[in-house]
C-alpha atoms as a PDB file:
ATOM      1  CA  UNK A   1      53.480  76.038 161.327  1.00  0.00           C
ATOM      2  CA  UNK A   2      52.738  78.291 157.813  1.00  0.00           C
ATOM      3  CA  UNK A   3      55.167  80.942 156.602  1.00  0.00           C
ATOM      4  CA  UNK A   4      53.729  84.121 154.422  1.00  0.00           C
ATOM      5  CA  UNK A   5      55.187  86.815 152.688  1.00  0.00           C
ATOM      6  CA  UNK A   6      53.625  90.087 152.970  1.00  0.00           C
ATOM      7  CA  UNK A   7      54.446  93.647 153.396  1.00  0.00           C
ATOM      8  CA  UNK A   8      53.746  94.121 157.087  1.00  0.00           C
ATOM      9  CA  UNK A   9      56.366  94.055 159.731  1.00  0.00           C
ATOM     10  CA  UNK A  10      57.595  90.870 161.317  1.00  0.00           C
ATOM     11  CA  UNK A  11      54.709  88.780 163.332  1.00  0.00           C
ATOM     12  CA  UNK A  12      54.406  85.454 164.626  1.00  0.00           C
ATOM     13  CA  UNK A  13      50.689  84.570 165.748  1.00  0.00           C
ATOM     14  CA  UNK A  14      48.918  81.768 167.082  1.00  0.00           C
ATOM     15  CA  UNK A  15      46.050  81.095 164.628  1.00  0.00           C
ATOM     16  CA  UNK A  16      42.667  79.203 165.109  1.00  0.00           C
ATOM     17  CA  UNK A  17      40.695  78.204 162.101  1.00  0.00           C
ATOM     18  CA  UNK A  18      37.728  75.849 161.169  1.00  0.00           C
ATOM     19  CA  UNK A  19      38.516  73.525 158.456  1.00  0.00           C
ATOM     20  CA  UNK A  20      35.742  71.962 156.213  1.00  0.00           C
ATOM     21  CA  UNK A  21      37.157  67.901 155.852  1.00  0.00           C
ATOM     22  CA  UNK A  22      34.862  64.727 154.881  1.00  0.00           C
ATOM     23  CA  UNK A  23      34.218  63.915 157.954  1.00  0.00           C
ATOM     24  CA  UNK A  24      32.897  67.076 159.198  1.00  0.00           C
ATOM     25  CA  UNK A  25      34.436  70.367 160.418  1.00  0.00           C
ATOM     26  CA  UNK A  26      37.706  70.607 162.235  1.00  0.00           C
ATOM     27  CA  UNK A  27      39.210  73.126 164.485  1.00  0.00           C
ATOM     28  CA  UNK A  28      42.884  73.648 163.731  1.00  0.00           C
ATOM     29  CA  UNK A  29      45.644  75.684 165.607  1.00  0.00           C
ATOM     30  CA  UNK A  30      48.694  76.817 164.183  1.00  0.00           C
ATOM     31  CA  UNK A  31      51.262  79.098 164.493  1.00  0.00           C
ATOM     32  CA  UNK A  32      52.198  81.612 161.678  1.00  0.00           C
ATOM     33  CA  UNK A  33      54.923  83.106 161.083  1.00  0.00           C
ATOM     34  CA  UNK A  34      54.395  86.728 158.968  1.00  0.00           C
ATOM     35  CA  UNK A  35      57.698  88.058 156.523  1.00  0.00           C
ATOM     36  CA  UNK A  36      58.106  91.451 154.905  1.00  0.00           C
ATOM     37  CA  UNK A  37      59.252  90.304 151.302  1.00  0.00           C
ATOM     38  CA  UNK A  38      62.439  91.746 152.324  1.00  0.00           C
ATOM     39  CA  UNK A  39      63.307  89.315 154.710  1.00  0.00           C
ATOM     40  CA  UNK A  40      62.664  86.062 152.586  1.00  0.00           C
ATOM     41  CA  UNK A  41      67.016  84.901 152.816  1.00  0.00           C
ATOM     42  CA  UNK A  42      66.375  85.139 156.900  1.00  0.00           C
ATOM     43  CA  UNK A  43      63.812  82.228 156.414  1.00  0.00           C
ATOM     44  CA  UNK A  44      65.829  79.169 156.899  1.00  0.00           C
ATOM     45  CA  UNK A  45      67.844  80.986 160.649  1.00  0.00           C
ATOM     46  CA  UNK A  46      64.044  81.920 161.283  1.00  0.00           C
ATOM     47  CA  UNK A  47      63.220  78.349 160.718  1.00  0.00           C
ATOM     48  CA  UNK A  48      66.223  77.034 162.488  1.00  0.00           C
ATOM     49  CA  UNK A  49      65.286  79.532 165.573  1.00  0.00           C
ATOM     50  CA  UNK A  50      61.634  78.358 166.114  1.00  0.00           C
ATOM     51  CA  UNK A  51      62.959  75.252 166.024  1.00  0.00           C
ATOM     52  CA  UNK A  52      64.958  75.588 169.192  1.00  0.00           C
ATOM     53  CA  UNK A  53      62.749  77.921 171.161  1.00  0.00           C
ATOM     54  CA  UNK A  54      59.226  75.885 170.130  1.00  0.00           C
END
C-alpha cells in the first residue's frame, strides 16, 4: 500500500511494477492510494477505512 500527494482528484489504483533487486527483477503489486494536497488531515480515517474494507 503507498500514499501520494498530488493535485488530481481522489484515486485508488491497483499498480504493477518491475523492481530491479540483487537477485534479479521482481514483479510487485500494490495498491495506491492518490490525495489532492487538500485532503492530507483525511489520511489517517482513509487509512483506518482501507483497513476495514481490504
Amino acid at each position: 500500500f503507498a500514499v501520494r500527494f498530488d493535485l488530481n482528484q481522489p484515486t485508488l489504483q491497483k499498480i504493477q511494477h518491475t523492481a530491479v533487486t540483487k537477485s534479479g527483477k521482481k514483479m510487485v503489486s500494490f495498491d495506491l492510494l492518490s490525495l489532492p494536497l487538500y485532503m492530507v488531515e483525511e489520511l489517517p480515517r482513509l487509512l483506518d477505512q482501507y483497513r476495514l474494507e481490504f
